[in-house]
PDB file of N, CA and C in Angstrom:
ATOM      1  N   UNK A   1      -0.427 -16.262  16.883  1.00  0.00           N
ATOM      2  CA  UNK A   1      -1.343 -15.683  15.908  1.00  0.00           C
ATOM      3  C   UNK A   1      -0.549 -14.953  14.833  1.00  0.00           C
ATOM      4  N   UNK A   2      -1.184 -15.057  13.543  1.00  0.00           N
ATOM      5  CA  UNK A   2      -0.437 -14.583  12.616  1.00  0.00           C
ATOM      6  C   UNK A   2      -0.364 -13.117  12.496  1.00  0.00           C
ATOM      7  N   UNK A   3       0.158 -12.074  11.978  1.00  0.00           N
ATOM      8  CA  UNK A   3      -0.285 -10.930  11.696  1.00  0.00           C
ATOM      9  C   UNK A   3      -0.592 -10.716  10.232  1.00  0.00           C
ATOM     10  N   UNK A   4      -1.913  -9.609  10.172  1.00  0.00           N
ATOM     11  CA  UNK A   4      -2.553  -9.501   9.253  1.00  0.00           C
ATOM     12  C   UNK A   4      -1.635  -8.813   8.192  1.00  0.00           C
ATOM     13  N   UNK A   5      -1.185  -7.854   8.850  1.00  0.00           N
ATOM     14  CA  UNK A   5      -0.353  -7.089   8.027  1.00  0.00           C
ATOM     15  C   UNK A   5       1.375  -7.194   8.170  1.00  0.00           C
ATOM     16  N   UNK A   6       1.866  -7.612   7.249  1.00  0.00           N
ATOM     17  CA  UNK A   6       3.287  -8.183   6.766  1.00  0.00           C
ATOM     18  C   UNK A   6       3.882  -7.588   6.368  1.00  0.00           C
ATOM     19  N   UNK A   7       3.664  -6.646   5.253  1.00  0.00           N
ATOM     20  CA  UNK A   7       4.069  -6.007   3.921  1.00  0.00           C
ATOM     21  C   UNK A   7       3.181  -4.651   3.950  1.00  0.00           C
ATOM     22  N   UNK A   8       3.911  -3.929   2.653  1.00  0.00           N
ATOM     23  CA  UNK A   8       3.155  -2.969   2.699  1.00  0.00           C
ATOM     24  C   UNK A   8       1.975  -3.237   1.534  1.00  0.00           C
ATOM     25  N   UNK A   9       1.854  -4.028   1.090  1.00  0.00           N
ATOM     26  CA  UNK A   9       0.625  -4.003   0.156  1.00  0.00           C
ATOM     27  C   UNK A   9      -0.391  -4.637   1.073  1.00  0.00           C
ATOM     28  N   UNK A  10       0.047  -5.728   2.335  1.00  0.00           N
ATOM     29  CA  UNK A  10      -0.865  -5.959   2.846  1.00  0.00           C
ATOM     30  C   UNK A  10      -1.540  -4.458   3.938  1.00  0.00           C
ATOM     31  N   UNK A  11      -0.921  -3.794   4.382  1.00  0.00           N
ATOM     32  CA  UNK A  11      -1.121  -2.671   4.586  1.00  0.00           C
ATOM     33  C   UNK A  11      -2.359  -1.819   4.159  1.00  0.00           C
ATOM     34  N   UNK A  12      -1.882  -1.609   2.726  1.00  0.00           N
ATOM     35  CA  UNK A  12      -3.099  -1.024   1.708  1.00  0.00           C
ATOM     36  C   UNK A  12      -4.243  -1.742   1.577  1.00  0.00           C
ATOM     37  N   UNK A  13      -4.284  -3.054   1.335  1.00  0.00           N
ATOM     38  CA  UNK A  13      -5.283  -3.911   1.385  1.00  0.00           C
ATOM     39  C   UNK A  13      -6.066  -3.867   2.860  1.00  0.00           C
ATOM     40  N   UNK A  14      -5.112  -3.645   4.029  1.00  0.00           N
ATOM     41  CA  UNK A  14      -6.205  -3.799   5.243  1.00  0.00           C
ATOM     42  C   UNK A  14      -6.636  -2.612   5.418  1.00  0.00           C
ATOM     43  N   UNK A  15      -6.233  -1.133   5.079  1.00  0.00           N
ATOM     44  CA  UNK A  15      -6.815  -0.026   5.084  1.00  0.00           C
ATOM     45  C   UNK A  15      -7.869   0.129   3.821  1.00  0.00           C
ATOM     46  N   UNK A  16      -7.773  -0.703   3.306  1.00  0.00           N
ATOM     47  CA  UNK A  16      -9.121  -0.794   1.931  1.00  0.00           C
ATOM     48  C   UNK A  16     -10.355  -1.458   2.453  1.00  0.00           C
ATOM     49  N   UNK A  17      -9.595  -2.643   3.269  1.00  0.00           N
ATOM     50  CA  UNK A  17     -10.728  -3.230   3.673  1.00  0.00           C
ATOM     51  C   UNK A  17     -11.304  -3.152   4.808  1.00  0.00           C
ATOM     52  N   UNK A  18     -10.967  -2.145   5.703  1.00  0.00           N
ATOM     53  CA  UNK A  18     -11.362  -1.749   6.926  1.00  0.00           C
ATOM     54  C   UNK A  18     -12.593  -0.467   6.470  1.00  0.00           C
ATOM     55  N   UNK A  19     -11.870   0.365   5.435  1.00  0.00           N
ATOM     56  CA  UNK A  19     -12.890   1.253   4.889  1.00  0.00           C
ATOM     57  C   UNK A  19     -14.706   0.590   4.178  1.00  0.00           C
ATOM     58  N   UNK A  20     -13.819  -0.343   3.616  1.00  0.00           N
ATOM     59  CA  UNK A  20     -15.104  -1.152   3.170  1.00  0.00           C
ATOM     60  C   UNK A  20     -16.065  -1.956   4.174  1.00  0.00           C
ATOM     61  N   UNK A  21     -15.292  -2.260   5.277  1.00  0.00           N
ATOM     62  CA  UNK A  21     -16.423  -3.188   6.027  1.00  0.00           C
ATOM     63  C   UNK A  21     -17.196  -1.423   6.381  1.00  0.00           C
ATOM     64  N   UNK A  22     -16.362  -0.532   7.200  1.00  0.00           N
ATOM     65  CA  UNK A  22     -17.371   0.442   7.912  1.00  0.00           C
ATOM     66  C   UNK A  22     -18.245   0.837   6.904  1.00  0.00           C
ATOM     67  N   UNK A  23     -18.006   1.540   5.552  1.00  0.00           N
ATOM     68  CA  UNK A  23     -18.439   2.080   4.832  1.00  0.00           C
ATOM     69  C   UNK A  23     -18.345   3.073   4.512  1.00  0.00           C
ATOM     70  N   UNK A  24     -17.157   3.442   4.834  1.00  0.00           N
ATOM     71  CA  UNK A  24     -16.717   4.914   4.468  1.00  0.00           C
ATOM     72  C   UNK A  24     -15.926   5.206   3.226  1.00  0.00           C
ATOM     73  N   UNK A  25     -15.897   6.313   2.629  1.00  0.00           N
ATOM     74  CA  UNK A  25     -15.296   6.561   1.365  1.00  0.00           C
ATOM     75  C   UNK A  25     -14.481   7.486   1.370  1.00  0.00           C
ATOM     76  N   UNK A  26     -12.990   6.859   1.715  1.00  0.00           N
ATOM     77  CA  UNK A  26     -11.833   7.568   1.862  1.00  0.00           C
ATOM     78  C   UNK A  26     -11.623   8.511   0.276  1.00  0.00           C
ATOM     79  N   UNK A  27     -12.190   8.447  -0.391  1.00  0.00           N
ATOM     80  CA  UNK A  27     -12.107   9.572  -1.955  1.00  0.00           C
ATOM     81  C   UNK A  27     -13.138  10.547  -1.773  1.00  0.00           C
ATOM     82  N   UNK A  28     -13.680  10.757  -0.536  1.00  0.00           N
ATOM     83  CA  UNK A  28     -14.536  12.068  -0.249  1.00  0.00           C
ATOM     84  C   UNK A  28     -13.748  12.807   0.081  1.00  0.00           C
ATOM     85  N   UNK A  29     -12.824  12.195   1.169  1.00  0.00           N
ATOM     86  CA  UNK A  29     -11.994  13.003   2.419  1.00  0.00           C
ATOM     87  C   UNK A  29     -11.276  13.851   1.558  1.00  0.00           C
ATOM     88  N   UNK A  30     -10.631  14.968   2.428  1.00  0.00           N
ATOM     89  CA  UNK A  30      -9.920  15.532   1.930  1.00  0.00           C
ATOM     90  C   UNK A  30      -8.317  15.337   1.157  1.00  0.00           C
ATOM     91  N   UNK A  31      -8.179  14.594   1.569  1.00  0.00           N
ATOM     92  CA  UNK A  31      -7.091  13.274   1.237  1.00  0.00           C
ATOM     93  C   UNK A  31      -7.001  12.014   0.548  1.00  0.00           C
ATOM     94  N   UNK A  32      -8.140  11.230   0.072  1.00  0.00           N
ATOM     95  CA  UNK A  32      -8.182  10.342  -0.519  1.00  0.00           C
ATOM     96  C   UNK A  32      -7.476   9.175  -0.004  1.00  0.00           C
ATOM     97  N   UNK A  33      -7.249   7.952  -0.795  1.00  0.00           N
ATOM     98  CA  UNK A  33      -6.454   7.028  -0.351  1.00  0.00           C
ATOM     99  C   UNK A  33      -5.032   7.048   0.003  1.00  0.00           C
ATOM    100  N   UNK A  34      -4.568   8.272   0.293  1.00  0.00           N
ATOM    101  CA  UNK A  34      -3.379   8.481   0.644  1.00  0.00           C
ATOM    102  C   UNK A  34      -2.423   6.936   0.268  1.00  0.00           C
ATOM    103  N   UNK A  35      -2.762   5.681   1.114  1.00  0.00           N
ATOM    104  CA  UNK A  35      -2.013   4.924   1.387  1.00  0.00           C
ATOM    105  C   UNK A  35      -1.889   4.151  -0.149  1.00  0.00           C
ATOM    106  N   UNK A  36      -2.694   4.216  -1.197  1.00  0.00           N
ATOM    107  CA  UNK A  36      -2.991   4.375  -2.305  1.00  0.00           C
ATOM    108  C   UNK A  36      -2.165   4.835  -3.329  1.00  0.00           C
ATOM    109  N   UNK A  37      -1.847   6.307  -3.249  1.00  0.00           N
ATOM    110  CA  UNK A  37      -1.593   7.245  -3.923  1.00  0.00           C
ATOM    111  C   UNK A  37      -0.143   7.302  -3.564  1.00  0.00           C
ATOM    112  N   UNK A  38       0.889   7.013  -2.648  1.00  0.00           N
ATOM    113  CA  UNK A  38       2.241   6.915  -2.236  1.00  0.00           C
ATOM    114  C   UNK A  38       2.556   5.668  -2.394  1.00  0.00           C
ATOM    115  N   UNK A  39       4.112   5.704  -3.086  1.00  0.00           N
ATOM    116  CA  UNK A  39       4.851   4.384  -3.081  1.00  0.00           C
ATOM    117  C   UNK A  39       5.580   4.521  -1.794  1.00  0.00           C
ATOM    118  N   UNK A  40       6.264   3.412  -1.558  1.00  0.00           N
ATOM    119  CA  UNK A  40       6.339   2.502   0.025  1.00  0.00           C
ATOM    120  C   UNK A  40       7.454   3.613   0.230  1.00  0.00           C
ATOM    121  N   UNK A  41       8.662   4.030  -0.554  1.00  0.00           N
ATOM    122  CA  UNK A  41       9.433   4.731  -0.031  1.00  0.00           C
ATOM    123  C   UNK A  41       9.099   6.411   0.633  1.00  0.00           C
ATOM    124  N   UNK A  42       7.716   7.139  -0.280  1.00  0.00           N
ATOM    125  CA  UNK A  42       7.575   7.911   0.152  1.00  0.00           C
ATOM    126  C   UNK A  42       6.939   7.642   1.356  1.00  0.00           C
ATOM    127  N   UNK A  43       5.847   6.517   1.864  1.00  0.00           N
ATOM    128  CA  UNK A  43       5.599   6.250   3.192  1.00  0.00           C
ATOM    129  C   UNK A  43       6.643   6.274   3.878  1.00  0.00           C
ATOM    130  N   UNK A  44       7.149   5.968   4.140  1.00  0.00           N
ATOM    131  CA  UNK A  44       8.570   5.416   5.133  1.00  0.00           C
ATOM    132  C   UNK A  44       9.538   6.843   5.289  1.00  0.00           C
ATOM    133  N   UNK A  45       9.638   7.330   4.128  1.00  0.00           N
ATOM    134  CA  UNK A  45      10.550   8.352   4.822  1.00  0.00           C
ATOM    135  C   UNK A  45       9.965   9.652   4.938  1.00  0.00           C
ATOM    136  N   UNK A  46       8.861  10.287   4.077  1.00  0.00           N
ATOM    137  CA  UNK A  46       8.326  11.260   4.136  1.00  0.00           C
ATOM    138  C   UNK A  46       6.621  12.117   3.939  1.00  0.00           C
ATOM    139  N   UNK A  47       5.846  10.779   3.680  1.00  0.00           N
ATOM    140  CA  UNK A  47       4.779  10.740   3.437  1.00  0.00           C
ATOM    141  C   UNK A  47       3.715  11.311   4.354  1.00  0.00           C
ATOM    142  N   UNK A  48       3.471  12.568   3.884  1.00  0.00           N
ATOM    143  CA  UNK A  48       2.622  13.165   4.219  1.00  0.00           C
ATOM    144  C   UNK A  48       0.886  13.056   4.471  1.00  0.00           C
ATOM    145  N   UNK A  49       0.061  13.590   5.096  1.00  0.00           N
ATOM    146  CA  UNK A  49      -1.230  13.907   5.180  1.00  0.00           C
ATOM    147  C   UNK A  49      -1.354  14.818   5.169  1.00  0.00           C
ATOM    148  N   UNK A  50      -2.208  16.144   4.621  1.00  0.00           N
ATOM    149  CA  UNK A  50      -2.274  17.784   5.444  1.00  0.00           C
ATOM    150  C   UNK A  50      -1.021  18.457   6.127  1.00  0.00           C
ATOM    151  N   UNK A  51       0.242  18.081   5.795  1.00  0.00           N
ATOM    152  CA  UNK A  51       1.435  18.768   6.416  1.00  0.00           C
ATOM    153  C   UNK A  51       1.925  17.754   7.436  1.00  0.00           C
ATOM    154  N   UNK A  52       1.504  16.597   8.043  1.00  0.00           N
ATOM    155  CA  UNK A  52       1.572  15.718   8.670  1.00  0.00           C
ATOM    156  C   UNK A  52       2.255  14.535   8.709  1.00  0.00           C
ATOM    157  N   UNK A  53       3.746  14.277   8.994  1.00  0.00           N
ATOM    158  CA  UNK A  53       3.996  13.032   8.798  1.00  0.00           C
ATOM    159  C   UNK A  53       3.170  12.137   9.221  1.00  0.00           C
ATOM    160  N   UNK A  54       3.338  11.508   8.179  1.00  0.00           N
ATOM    161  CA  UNK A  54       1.977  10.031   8.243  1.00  0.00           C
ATOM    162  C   UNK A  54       2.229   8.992   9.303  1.00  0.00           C
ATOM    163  N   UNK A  55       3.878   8.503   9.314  1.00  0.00           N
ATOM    164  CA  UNK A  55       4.658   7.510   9.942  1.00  0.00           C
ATOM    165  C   UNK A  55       5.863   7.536  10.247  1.00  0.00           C
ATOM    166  N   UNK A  56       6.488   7.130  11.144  1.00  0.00           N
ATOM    167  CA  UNK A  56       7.532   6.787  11.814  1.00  0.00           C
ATOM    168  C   UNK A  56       8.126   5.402  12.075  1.00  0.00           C
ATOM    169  N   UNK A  57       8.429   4.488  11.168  1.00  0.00           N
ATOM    170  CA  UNK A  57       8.569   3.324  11.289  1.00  0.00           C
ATOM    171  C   UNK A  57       9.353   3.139  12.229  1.00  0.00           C
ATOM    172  N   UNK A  58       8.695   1.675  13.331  1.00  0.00           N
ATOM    173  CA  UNK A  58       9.190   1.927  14.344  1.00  0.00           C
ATOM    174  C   UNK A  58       8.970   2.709  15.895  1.00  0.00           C
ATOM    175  N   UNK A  59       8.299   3.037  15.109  1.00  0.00           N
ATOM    176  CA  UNK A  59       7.620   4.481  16.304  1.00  0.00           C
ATOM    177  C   UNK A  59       6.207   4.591  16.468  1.00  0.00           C
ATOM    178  N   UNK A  60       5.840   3.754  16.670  1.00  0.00           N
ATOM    179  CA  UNK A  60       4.289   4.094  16.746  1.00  0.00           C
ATOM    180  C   UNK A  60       3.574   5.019  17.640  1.00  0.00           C
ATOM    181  N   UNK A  61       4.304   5.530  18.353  1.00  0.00           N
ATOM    182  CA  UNK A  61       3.323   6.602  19.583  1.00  0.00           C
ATOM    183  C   UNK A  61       3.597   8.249  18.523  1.00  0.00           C
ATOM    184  N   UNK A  62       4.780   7.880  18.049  1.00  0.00           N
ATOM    185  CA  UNK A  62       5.020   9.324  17.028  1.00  0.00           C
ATOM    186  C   UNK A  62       4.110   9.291  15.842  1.00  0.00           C
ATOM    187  N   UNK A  63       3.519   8.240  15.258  1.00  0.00           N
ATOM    188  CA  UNK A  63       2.712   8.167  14.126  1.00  0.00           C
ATOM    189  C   UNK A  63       1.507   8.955  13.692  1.00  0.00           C
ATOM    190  N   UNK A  64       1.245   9.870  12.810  1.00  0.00           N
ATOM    191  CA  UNK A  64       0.318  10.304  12.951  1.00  0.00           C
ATOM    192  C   UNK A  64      -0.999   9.376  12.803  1.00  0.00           C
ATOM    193  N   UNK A  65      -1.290   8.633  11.580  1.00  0.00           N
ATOM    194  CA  UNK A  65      -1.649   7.455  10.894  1.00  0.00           C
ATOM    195  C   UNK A  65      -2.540   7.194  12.426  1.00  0.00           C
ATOM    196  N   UNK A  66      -2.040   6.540  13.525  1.00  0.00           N
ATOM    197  CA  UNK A  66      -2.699   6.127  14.357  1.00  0.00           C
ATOM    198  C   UNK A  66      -3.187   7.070  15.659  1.00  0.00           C
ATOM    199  N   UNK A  67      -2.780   8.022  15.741  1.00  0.00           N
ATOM    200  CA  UNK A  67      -3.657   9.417  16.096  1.00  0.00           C
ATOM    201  C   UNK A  67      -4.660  10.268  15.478  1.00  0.00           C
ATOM    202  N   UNK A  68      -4.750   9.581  14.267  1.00  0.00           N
ATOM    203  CA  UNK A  68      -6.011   9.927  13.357  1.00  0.00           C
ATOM    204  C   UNK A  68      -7.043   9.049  13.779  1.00  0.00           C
ATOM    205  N   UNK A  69      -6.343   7.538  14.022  1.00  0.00           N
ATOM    206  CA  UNK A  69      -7.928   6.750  13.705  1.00  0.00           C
ATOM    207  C   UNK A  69      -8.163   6.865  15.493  1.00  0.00           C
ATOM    208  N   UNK A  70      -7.398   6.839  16.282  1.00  0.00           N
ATOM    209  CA  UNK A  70      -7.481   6.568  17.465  1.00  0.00           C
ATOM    210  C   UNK A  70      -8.639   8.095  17.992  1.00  0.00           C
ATOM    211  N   UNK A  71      -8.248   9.263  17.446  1.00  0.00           N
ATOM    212  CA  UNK A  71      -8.389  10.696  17.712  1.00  0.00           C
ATOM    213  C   UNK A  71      -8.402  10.909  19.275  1.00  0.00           C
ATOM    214  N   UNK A  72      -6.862   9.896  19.638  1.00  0.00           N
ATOM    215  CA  UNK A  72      -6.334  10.521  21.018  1.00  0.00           C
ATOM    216  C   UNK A  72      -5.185  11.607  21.260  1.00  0.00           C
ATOM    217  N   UNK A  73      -4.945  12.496  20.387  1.00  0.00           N
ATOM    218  CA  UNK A  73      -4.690  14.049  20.845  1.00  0.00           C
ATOM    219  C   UNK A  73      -5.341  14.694  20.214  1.00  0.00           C
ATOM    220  N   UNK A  74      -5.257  16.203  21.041  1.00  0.00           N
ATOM    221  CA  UNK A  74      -6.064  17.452  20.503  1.00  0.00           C
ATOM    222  C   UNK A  74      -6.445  17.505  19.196  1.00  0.00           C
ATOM    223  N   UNK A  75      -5.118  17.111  18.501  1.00  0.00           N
ATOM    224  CA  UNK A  75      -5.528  17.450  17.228  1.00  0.00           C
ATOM    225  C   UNK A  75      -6.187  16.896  16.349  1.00  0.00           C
ATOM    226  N   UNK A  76      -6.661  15.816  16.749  1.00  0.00           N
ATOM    227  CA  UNK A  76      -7.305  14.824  16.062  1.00  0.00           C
ATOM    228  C   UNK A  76      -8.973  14.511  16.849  1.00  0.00           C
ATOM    229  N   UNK A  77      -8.883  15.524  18.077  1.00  0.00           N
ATOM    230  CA  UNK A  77     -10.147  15.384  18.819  1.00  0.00           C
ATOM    231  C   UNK A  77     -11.631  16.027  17.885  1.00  0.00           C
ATOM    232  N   UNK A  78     -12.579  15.628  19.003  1.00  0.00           N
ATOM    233  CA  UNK A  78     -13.945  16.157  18.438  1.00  0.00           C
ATOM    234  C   UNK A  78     -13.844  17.601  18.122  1.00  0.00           C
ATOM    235  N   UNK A  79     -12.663  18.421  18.704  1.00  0.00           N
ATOM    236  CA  UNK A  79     -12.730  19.702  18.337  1.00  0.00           C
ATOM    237  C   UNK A  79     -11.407  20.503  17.738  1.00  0.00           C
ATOM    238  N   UNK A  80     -10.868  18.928  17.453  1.00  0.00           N
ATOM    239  CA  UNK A  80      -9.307  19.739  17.053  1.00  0.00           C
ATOM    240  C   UNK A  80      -9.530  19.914  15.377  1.00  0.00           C
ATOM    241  N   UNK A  81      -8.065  20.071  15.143  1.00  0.00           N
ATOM    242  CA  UNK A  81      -7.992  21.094  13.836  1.00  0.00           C
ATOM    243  C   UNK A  81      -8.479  20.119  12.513  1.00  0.00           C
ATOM    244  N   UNK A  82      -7.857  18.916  13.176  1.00  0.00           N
ATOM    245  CA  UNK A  82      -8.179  17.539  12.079  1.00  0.00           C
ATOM    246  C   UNK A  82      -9.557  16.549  12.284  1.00  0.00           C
ATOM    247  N   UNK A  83      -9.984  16.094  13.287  1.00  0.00           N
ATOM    248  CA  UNK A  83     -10.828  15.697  13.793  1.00  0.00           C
ATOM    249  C   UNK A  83     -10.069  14.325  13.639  1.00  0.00           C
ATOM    250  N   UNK A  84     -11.254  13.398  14.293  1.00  0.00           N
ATOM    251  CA  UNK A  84     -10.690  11.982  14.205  1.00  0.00           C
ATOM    252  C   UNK A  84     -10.935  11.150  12.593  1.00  0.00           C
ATOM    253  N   UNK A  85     -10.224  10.102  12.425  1.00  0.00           N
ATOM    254  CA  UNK A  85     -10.795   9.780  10.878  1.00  0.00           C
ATOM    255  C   UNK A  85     -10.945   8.313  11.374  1.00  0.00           C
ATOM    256  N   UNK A  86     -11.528   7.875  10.471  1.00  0.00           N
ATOM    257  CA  UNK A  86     -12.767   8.438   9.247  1.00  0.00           C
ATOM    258  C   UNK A  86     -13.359   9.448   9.638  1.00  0.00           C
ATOM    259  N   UNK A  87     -13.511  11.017   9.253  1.00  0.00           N
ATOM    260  CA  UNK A  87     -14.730  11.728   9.469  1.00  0.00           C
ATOM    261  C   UNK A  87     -15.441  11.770   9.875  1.00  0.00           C
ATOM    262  N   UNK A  88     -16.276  11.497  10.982  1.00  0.00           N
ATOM    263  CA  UNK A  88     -17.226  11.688  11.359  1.00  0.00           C
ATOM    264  C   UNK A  88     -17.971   9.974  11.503  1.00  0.00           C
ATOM    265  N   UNK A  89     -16.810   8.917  11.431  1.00  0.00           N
ATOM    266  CA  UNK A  89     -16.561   7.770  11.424  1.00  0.00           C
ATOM    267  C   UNK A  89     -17.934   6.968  11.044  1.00  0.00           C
ATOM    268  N   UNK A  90     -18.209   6.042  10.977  1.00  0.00           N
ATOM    269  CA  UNK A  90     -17.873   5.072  11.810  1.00  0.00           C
ATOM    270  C   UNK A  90     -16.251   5.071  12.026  1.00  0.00           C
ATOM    271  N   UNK A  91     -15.809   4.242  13.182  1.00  0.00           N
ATOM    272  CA  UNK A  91     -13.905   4.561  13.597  1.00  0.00           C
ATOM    273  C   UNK A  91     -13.582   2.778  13.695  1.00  0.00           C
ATOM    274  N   UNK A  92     -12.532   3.088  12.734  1.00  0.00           N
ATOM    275  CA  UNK A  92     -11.875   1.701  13.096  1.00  0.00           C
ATOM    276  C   UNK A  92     -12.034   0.994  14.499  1.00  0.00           C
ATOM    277  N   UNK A  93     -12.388  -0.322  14.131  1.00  0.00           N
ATOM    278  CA  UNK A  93     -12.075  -0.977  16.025  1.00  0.00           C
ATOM    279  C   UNK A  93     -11.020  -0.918  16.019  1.00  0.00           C
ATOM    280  N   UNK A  94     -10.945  -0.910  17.593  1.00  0.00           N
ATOM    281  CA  UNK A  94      -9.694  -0.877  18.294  1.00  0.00           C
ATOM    282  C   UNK A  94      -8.658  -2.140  17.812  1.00  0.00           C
ATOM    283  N   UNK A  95      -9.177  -3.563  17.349  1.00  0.00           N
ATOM    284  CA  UNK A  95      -8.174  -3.989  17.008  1.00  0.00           C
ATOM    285  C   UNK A  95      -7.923  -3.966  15.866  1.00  0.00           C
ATOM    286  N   UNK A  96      -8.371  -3.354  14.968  1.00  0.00           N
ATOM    287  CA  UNK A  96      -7.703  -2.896  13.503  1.00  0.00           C
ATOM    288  C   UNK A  96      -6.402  -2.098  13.726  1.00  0.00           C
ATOM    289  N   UNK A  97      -6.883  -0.824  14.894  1.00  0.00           N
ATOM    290  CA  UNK A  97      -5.703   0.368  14.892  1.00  0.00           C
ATOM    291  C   UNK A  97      -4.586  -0.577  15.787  1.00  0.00           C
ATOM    292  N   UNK A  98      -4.778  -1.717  16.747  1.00  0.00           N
ATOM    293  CA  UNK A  98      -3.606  -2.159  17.148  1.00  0.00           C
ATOM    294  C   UNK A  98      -2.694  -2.920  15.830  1.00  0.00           C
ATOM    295  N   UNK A  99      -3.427  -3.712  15.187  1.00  0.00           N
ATOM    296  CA  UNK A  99      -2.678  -4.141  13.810  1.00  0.00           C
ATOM    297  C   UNK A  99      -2.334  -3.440  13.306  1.00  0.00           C
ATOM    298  N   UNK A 100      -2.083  -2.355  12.902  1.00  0.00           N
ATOM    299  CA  UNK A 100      -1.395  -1.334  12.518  1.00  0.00           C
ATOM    300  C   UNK A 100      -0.739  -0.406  13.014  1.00  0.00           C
ATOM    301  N   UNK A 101      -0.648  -0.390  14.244  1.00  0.00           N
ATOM    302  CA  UNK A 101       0.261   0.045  15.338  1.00  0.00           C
ATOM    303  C   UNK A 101       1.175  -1.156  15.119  1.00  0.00           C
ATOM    304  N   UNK A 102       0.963  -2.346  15.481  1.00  0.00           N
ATOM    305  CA  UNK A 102       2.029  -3.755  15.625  1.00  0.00           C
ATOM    306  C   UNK A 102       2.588  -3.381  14.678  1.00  0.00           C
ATOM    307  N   UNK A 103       2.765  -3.451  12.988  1.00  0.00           N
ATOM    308  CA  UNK A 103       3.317  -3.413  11.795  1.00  0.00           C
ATOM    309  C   UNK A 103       4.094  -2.281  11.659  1.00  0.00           C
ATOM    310  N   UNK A 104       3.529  -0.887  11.862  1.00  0.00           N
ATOM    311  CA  UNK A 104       4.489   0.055  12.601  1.00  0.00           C
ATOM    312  C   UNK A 104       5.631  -0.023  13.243  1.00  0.00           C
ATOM    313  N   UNK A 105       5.171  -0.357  14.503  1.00  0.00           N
ATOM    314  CA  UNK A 105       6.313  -0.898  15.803  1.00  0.00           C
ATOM    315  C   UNK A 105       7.613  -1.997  15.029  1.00  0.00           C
ATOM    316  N   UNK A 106       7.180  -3.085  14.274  1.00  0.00           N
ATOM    317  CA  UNK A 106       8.143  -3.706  13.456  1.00  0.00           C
ATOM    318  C   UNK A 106       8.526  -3.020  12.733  1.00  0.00           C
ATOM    319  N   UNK A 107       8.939  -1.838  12.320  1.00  0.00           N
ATOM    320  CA  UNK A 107       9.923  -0.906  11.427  1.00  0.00           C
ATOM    321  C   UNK A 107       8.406  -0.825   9.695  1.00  0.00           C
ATOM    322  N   UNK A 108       7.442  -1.189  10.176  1.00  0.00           N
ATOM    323  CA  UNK A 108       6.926  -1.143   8.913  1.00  0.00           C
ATOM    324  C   UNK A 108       7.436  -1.926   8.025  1.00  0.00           C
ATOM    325  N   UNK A 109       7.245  -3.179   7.840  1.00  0.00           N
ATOM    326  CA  UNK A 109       8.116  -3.703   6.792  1.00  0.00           C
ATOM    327  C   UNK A 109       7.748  -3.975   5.501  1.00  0.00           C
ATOM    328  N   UNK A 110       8.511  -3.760   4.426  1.00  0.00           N
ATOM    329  CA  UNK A 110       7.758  -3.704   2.987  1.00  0.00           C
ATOM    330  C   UNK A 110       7.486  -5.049   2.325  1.00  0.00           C
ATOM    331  N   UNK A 111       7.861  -5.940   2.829  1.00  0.00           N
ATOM    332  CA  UNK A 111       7.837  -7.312   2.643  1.00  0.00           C
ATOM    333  C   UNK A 111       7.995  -8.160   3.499  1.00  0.00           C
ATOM    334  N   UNK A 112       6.707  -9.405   3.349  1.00  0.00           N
ATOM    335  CA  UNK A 112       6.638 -10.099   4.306  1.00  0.00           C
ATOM    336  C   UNK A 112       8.155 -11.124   4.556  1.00  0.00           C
ATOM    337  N   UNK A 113       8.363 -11.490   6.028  1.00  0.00           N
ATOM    338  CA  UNK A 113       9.533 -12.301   6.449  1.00  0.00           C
ATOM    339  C   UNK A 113       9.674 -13.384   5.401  1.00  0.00           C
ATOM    340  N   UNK A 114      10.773 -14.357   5.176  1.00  0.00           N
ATOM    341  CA  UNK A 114      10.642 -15.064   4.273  1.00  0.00           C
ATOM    342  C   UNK A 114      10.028 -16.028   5.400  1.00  0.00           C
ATOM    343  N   UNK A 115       9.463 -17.673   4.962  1.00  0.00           N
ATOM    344  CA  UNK A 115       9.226 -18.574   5.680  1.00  0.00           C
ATOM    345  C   UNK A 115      10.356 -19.310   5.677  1.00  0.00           C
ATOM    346  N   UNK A 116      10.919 -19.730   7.013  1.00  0.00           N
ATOM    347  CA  UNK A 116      12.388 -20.800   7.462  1.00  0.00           C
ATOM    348  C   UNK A 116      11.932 -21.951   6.594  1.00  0.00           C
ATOM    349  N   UNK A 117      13.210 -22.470   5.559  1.00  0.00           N
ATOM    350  CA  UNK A 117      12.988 -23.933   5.539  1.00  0.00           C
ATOM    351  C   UNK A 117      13.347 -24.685   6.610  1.00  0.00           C
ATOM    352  N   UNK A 118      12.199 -25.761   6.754  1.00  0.00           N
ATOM    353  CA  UNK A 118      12.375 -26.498   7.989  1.00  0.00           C
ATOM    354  C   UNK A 118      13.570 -27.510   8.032  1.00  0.00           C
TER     355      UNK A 118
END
């Protein structure tokens, strides 16, 4: 199976369009399109949320990015400091946040692999 997300624009595009199927409007939040509003280098090495590194390429259990949508620690719980996101959701399915965990786990890459000539 292919993966959805390759690159980092495909990235932005699947966090655009994940917002759009639920219906949520990441330009309410307190944050906006974050993934939007940062070029690929500030993702990757220092890209913030609320004081929060966003990502850890490579690292997906360190990510914040997917402890937001997941809102599996405190801090991202029904009663923690951040809550889970989307807000008050609808919440990404579970296999959206694994596609973006996978792309993670591959170092985040900013461009898709080339294709082998055969």
């Amino acid at each position: 199976m292919a993966n959805k997300i390759n690159a980092w624009t495909d990235f932005q595009q699947f966090m655009d369009d994940c917002c759009q199927r639920l219906n949520v409007d990441p330009d309410v939040s307190g944050h906006g399109r974050w993934w939007r509003a940062m070029t690929y280098q500030v993702f990757v090495t220092e890209g913030k949320v609320k004081g929060q590194r966003i990502v850890l390429p490579g690292d997906p259990d360190n990510s914040i990015v997917l402890h937001a949508l997941r809102g599996d620690t405190p801090d991202f719980s029904s009663t923690g400091r951040f809550r889970r996101m989307p807000l008050g959701g609808p919440f990404f399915d579970h296999a959206d946040i694994l596609e973006i965990e996978d792309w993670i786990r591959r170092g985040c890459p900013e461009n898709p692999d080339p294709i082998p000539m055969a």
